[in-house]
PDB file of N, CA and C in Angstrom:
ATOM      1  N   UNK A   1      80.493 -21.012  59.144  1.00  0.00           N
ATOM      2  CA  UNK A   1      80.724 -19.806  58.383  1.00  0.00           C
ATOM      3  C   UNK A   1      79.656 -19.724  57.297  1.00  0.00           C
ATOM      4  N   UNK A   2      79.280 -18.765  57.119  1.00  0.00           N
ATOM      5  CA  UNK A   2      78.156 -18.079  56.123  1.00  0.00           C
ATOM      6  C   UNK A   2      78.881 -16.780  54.576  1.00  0.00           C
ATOM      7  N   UNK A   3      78.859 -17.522  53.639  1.00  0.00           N
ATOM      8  CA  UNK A   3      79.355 -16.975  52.424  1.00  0.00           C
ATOM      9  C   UNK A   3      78.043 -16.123  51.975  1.00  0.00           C
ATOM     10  N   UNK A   4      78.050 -15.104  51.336  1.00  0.00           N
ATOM     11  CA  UNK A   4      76.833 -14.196  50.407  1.00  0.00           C
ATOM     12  C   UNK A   4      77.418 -14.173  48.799  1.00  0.00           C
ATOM     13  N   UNK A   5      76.666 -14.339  48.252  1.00  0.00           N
ATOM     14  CA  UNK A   5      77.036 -14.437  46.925  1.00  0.00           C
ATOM     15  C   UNK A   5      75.489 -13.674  46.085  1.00  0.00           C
ATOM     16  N   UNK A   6      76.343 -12.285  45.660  1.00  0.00           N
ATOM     17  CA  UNK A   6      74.975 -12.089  44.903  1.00  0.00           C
ATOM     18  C   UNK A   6      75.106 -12.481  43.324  1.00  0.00           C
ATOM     19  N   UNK A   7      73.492 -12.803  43.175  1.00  0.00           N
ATOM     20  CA  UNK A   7      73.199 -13.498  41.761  1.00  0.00           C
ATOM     21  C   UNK A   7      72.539 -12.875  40.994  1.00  0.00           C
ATOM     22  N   UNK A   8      72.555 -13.026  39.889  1.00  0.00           N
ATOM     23  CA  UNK A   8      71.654 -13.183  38.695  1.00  0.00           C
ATOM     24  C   UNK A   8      71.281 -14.291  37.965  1.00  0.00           C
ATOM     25  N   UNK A   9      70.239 -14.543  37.584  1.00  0.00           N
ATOM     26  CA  UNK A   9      69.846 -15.777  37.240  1.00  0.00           C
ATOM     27  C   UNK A   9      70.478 -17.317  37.742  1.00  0.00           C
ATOM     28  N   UNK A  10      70.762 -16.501  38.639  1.00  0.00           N
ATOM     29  CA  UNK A  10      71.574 -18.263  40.385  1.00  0.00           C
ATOM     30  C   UNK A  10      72.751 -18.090  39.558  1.00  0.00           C
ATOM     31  N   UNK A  11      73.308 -16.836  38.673  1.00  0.00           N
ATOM     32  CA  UNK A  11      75.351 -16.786  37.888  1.00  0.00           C
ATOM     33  C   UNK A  11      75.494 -15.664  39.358  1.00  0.00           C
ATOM     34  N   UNK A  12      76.879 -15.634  39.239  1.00  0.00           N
ATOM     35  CA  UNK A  12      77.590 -14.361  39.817  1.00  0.00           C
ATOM     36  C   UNK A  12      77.162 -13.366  39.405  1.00  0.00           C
ATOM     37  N   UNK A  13      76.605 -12.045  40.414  1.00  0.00           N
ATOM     38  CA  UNK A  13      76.513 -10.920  39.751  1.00  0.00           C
ATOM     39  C   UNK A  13      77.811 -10.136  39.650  1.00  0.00           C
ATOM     40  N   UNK A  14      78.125  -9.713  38.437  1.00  0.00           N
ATOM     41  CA  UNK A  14      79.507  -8.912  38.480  1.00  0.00           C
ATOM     42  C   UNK A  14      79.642  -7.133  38.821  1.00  0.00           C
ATOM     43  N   UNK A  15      78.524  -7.218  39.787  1.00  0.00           N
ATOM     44  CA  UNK A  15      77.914  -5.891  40.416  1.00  0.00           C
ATOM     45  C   UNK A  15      76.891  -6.196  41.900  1.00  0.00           C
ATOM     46  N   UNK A  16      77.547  -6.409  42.975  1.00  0.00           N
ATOM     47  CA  UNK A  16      76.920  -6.788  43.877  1.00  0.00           C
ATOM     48  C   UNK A  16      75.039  -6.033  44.042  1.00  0.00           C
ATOM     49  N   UNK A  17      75.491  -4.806  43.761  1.00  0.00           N
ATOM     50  CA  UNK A  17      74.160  -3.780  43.797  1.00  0.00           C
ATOM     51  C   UNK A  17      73.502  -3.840  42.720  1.00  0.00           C
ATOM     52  N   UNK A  18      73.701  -4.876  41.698  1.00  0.00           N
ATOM     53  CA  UNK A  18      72.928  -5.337  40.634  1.00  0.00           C
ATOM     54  C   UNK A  18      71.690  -6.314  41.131  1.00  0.00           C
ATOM     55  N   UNK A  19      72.628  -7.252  42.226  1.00  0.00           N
ATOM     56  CA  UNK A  19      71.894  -8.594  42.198  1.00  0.00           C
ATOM     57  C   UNK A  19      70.774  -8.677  42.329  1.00  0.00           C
ATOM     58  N   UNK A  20      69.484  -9.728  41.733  1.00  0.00           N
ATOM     59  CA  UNK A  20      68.730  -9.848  41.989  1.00  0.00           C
ATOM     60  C   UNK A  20      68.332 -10.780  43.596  1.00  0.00           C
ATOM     61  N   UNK A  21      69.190 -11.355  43.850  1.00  0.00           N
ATOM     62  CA  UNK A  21      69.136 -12.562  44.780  1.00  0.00           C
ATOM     63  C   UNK A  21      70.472 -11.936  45.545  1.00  0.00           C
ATOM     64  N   UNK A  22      70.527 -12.597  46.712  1.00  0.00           N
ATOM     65  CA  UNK A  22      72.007 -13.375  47.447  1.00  0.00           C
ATOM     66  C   UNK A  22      71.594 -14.501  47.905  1.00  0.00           C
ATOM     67  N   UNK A  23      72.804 -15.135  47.025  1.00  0.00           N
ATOM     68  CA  UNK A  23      72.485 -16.644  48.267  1.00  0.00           C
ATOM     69  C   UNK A  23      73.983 -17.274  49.145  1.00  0.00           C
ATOM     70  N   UNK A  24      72.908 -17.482  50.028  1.00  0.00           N
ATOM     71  CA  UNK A  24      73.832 -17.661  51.505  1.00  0.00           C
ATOM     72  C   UNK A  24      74.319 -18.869  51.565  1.00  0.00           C
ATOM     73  N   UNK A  25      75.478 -19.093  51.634  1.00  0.00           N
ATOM     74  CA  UNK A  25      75.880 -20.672  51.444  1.00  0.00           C
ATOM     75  C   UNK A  25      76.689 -20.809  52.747  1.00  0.00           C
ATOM     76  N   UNK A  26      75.936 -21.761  53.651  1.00  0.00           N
ATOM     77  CA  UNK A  26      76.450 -21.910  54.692  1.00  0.00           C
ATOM     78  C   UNK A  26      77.528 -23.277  54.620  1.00  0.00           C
ATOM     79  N   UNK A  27      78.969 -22.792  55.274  1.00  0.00           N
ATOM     80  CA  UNK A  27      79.787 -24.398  54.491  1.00  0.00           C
ATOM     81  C   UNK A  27      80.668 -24.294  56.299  1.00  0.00           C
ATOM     82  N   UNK A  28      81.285 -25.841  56.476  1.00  0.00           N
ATOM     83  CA  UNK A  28      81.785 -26.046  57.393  1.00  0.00           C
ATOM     84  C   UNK A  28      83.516 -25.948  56.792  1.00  0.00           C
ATOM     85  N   UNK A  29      84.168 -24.662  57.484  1.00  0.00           N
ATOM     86  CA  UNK A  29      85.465 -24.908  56.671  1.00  0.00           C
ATOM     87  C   UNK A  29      86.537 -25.679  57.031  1.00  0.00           C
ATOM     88  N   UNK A  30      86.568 -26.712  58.063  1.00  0.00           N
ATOM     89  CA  UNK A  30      87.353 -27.418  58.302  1.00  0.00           C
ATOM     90  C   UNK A  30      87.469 -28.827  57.076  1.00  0.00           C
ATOM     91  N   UNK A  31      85.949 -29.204  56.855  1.00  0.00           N
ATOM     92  CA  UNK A  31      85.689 -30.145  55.871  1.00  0.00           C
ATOM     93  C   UNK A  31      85.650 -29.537  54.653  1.00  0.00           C
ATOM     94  N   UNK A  32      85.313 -28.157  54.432  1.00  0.00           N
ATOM     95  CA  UNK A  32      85.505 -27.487  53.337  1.00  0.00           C
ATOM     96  C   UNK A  32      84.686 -27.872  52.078  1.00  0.00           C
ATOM     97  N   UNK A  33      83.358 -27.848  52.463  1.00  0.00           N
ATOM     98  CA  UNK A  33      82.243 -28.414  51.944  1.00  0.00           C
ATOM     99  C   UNK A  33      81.016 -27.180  52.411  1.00  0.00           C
ATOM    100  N   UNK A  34      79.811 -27.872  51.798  1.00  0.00           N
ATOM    101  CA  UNK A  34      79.042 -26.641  51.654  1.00  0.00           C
ATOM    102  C   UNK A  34      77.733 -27.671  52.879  1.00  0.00           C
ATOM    103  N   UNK A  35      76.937 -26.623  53.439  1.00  0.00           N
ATOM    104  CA  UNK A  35      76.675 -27.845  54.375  1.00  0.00           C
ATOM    105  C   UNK A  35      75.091 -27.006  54.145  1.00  0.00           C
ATOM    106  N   UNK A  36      74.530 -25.837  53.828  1.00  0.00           N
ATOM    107  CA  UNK A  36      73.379 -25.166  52.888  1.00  0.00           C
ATOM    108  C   UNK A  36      73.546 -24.310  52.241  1.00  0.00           C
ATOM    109  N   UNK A  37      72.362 -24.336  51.454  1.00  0.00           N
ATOM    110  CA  UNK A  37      72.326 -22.630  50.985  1.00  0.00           C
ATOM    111  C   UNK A  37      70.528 -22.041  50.980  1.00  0.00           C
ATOM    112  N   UNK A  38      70.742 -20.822  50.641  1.00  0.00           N
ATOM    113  CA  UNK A  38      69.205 -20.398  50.760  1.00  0.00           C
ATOM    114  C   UNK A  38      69.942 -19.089  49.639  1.00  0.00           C
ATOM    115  N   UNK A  39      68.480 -19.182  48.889  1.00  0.00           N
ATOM    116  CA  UNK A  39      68.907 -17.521  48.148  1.00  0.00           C
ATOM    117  C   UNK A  39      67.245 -16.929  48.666  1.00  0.00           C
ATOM    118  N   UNK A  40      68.091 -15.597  49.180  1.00  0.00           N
ATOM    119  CA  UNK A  40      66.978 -14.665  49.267  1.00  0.00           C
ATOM    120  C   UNK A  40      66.878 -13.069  48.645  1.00  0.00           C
ATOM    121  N   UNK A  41      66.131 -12.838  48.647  1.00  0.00           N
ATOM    122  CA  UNK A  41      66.256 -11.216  47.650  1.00  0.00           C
ATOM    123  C   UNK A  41      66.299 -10.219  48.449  1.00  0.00           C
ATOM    124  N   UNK A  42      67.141  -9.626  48.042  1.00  0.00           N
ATOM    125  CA  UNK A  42      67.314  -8.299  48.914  1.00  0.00           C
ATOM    126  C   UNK A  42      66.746  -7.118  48.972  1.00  0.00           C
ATOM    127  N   UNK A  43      66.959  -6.275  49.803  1.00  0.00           N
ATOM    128  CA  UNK A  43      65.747  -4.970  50.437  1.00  0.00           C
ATOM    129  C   UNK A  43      66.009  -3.794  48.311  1.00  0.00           C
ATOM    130  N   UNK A  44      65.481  -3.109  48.596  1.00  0.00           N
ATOM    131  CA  UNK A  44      66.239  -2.221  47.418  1.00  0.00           C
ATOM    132  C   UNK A  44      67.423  -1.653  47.526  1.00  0.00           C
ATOM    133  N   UNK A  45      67.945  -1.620  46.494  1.00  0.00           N
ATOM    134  CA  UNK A  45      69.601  -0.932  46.488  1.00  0.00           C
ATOM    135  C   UNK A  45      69.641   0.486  46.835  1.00  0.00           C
ATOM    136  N   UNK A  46      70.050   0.462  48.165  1.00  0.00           N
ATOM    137  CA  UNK A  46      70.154   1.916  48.107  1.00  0.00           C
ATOM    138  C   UNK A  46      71.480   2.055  49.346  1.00  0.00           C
ATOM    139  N   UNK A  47      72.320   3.133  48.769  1.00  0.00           N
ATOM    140  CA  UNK A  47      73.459   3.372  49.644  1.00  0.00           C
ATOM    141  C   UNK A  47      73.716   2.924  51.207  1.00  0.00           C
ATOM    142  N   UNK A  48      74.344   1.618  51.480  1.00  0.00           N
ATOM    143  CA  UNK A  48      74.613   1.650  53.191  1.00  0.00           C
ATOM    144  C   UNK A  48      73.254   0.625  53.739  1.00  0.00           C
ATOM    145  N   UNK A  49      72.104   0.300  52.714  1.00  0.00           N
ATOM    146  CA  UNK A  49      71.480  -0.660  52.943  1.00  0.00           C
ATOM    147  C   UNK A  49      71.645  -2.569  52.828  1.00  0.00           C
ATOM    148  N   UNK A  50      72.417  -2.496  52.308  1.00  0.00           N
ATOM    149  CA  UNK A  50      72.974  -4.123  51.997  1.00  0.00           C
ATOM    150  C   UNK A  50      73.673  -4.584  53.221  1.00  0.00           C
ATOM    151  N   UNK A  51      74.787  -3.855  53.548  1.00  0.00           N
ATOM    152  CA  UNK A  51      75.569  -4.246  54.528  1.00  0.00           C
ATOM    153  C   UNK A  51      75.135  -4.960  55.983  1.00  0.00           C
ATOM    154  N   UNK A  52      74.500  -4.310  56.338  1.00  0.00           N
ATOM    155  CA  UNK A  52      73.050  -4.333  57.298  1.00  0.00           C
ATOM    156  C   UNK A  52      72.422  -5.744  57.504  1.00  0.00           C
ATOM    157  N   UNK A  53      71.810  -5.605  56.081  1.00  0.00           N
ATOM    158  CA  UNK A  53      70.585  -6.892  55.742  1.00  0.00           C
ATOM    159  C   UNK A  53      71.761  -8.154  55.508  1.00  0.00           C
ATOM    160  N   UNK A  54      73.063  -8.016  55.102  1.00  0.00           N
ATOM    161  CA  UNK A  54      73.778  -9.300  54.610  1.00  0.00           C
ATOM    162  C   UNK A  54      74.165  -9.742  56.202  1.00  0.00           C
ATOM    163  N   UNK A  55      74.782  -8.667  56.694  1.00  0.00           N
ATOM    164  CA  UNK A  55      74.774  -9.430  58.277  1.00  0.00           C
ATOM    165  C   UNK A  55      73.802  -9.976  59.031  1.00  0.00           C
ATOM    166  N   UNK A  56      72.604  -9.705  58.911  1.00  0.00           N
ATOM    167  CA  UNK A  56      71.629  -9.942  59.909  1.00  0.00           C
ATOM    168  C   UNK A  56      70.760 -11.519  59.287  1.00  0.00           C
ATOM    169  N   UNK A  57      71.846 -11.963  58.016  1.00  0.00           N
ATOM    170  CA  UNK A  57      71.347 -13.374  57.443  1.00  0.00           C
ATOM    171  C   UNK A  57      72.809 -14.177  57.810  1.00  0.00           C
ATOM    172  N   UNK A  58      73.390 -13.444  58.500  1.00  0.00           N
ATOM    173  CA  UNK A  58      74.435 -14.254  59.289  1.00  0.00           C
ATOM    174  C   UNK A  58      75.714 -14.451  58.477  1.00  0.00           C
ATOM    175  N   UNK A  59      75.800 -13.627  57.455  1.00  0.00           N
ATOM    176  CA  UNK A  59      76.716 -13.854  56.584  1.00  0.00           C
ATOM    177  C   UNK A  59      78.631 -13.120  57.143  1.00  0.00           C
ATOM    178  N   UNK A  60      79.486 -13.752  57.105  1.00  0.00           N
ATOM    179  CA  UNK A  60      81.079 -13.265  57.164  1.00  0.00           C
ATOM    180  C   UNK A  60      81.728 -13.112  56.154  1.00  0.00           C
ATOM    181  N   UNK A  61      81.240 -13.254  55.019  1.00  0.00           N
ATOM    182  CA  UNK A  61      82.687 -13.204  54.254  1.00  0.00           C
ATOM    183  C   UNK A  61      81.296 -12.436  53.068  1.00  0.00           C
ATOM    184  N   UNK A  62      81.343 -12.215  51.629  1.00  0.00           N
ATOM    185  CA  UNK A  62      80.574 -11.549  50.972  1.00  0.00           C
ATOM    186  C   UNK A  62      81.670 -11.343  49.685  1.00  0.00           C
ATOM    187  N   UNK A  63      81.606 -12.315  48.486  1.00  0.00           N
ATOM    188  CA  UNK A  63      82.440 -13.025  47.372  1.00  0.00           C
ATOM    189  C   UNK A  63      81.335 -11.929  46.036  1.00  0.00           C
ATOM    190  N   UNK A  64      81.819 -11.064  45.334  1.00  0.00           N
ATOM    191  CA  UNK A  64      81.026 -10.759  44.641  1.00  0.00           C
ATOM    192  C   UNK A  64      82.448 -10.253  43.055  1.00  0.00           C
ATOM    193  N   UNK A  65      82.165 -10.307  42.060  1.00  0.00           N
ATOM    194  CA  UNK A  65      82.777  -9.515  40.909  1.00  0.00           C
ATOM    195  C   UNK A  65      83.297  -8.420  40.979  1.00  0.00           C
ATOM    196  N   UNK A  66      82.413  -7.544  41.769  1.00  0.00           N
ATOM    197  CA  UNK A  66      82.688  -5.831  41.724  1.00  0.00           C
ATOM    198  C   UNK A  66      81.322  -5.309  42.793  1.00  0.00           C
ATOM    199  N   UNK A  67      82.526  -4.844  43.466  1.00  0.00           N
ATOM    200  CA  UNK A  67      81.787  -3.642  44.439  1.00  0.00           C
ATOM    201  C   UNK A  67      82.465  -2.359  44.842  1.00  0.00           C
ATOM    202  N   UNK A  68      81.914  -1.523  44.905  1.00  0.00           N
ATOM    203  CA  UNK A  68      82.159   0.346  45.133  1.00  0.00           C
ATOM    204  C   UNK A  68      83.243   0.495  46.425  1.00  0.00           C
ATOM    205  N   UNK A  69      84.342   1.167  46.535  1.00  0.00           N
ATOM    206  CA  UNK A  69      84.689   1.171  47.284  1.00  0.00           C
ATOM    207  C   UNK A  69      84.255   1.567  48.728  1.00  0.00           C
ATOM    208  N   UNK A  70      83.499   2.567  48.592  1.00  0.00           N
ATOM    209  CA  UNK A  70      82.633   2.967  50.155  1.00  0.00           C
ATOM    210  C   UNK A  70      81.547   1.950  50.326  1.00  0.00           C
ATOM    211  N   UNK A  71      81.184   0.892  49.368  1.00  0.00           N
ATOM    212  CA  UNK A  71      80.359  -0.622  49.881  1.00  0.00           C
ATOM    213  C   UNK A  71      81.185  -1.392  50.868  1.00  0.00           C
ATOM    214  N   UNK A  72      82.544  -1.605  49.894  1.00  0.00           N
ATOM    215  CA  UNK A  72      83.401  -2.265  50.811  1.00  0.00           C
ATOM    216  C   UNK A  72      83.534  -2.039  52.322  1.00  0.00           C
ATOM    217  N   UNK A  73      84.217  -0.565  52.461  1.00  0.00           N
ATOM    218  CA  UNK A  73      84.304   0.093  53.690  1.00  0.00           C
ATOM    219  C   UNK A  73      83.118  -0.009  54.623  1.00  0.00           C
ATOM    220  N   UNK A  74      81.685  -0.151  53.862  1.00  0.00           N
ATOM    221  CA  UNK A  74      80.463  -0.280  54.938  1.00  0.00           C
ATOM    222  C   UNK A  74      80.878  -1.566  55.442  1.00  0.00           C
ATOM    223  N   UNK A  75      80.866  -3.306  54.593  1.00  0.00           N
ATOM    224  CA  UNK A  75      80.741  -4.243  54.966  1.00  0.00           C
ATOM    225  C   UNK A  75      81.835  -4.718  55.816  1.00  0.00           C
ATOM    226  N   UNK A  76      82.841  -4.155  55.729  1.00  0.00           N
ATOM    227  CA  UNK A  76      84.122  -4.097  56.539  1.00  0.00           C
ATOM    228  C   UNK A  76      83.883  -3.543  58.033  1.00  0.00           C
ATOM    229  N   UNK A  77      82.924  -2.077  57.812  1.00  0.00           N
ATOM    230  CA  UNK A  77      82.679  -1.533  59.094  1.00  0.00           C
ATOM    231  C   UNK A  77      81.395  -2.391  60.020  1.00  0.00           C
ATOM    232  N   UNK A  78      81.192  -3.429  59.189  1.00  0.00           N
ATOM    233  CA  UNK A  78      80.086  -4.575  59.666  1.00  0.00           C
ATOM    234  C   UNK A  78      80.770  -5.682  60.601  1.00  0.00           C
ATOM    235  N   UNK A  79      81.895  -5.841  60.304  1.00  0.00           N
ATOM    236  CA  UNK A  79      82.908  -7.376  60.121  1.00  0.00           C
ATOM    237  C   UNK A  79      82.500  -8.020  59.271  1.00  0.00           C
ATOM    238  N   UNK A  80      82.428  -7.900  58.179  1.00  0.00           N
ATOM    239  CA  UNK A  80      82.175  -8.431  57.156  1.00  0.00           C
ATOM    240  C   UNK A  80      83.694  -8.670  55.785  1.00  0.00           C
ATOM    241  N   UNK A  81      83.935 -10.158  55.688  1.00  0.00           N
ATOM    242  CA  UNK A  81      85.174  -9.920  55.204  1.00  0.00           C
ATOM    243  C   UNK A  81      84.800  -9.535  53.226  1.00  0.00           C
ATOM    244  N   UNK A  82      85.430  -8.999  52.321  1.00  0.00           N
ATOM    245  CA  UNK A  82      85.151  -8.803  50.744  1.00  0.00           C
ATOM    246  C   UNK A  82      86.066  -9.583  50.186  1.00  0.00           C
ATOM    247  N   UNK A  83      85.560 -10.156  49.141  1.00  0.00           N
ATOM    248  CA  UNK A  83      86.397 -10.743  47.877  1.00  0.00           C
ATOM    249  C   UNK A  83      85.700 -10.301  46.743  1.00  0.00           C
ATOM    250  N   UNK A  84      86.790  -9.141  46.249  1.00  0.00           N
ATOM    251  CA  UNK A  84      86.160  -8.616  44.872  1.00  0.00           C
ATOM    252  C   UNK A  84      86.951  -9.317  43.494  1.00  0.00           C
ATOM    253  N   UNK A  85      86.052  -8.907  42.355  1.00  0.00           N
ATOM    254  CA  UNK A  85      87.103  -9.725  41.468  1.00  0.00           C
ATOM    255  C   UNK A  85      86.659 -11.111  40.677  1.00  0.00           C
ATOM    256  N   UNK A  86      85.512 -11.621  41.814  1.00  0.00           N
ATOM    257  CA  UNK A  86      86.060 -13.418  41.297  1.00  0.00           C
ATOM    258  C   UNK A  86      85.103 -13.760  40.317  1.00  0.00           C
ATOM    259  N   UNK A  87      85.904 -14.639  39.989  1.00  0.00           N
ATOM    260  CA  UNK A  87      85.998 -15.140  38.342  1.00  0.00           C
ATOM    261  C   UNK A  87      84.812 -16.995  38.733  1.00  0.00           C
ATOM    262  N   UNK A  88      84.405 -16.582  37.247  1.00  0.00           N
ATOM    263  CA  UNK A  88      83.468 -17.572  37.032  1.00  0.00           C
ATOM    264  C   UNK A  88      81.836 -17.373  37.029  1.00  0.00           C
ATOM    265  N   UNK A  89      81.266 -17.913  36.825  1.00  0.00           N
ATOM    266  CA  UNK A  89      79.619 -17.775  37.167  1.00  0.00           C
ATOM    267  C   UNK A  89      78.529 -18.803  38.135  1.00  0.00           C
ATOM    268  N   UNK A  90      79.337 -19.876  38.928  1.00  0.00           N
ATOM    269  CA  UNK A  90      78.846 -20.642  39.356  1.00  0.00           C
ATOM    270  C   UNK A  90      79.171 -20.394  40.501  1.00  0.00           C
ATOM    271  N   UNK A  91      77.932 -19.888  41.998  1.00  0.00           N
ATOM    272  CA  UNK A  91      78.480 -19.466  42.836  1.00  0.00           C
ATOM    273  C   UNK A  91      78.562 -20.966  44.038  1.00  0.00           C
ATOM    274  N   UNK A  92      78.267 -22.223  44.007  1.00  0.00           N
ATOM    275  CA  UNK A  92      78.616 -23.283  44.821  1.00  0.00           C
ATOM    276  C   UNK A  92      80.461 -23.398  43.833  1.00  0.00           C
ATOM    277  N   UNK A  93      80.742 -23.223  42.897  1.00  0.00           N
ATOM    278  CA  UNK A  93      82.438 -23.868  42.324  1.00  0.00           C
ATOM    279  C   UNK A  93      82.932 -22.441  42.960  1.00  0.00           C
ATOM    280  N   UNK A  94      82.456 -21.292  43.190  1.00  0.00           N
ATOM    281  CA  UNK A  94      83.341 -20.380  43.813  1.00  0.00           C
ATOM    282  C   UNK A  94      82.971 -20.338  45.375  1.00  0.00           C
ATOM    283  N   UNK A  95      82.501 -20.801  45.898  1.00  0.00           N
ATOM    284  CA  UNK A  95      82.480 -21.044  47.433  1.00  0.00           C
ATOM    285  C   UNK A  95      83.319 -21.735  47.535  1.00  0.00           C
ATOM    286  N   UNK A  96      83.480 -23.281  47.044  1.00  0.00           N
ATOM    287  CA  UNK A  96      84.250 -24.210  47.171  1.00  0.00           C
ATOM    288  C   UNK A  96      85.923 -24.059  46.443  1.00  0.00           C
ATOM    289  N   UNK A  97      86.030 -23.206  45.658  1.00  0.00           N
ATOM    290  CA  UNK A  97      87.331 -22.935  45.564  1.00  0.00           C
ATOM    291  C   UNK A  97      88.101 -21.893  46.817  1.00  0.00           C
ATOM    292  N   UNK A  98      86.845 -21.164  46.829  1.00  0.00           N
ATOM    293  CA  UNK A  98      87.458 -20.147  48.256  1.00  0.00           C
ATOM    294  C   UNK A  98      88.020 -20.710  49.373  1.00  0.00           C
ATOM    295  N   UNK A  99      87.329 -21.960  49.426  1.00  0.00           N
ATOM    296  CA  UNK A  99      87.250 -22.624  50.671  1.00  0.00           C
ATOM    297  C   UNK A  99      88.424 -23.764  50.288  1.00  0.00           C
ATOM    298  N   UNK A 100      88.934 -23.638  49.284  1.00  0.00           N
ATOM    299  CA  UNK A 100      90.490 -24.529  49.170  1.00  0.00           C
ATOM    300  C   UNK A 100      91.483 -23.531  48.760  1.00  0.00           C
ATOM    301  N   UNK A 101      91.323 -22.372  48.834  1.00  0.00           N
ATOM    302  CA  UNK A 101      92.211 -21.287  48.582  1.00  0.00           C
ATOM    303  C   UNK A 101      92.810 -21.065  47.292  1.00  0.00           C
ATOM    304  N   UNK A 102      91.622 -21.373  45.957  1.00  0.00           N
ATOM    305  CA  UNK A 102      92.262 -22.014  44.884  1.00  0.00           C
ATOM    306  C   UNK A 102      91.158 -20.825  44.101  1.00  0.00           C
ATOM    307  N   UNK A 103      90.748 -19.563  44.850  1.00  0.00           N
ATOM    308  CA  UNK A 103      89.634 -18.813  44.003  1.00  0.00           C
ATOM    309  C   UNK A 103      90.264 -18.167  42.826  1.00  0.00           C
ATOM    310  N   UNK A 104      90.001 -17.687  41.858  1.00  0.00           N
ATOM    311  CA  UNK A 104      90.756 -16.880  40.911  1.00  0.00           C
ATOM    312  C   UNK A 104      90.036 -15.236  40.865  1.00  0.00           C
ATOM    313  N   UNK A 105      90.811 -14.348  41.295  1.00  0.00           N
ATOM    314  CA  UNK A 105      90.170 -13.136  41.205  1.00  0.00           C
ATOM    315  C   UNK A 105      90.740 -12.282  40.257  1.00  0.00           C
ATOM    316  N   UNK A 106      90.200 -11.651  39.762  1.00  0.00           N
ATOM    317  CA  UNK A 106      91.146 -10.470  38.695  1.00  0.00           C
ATOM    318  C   UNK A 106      90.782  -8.849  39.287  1.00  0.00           C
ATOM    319  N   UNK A 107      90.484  -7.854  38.280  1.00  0.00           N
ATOM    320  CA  UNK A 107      90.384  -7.012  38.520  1.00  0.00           C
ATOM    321  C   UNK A 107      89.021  -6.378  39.133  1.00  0.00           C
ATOM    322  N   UNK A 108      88.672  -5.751  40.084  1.00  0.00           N
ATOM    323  CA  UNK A 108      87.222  -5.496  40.734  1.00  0.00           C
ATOM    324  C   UNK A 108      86.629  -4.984  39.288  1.00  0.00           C
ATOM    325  N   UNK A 109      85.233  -5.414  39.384  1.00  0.00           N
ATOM    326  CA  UNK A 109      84.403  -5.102  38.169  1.00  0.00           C
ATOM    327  C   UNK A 109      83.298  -4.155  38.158  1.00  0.00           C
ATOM    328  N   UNK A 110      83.805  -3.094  39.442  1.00  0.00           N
ATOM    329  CA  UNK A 110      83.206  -1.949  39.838  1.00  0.00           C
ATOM    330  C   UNK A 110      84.188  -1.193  39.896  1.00  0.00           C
ATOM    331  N   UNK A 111      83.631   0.390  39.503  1.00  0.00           N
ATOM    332  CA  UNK A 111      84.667   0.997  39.817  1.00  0.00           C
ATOM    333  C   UNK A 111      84.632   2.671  40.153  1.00  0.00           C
ATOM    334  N   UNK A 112      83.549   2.523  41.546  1.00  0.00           N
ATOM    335  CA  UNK A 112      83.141   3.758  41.800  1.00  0.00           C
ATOM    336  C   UNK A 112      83.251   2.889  43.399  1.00  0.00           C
TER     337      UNK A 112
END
């Protein structure tokens, strides 16, 4: 399985269409460990373009602070699963909490 996590300065971006980076953290979830990662930068932000480029780096799931609701609906219409909301700034302690079912999310931090 392949996590996307977009960043700012390697923190959580709390605006996926902010990020400067995503990085891809590839983890085995049976052992529930992180097994790589790679951060790469993404195309420019522009409507219905992310969704696209996050799949085609092999990514399933896509963990960000806040994203737009018709983002969601694109990455969904990808198979792409969303976790909006999550809390913290360290995106390997929020892979690895996801991956023990122990993430803390609050309120999406987008809201268009």
């Amino acid at each position: 399985m392949k996590i996307a996590i977009p960043t700012v300065n390697g923190a959580l971006c709390m605006h996926f269409g902010h990020s400067e980076n995503f990085l891809f953290i590839e983890v085995d979830e049976k052992a529930k460990k992180i097994l790589n990662q790679q951060s790469l930068t993404p195309p420019p932000h522009e409507p219905g373009k992310l969704p696209p480029w996050v799949k085609s780096h092999g990514a399933t799931v896509v963990i960000a602070g806040g994203m737009g609701m018709r983002a969601q609906e694109i990455f969904r219409d990808h198979g792409i699963e969303i976790v909006t909301g999550a809390q913290g700034s360290d995106p390997t302690k929020i892979v690895l909490d996801y991956l023990q079912g122990k993430l803390e999310t609050g309120q999406n931090a987008c809201d268009h």
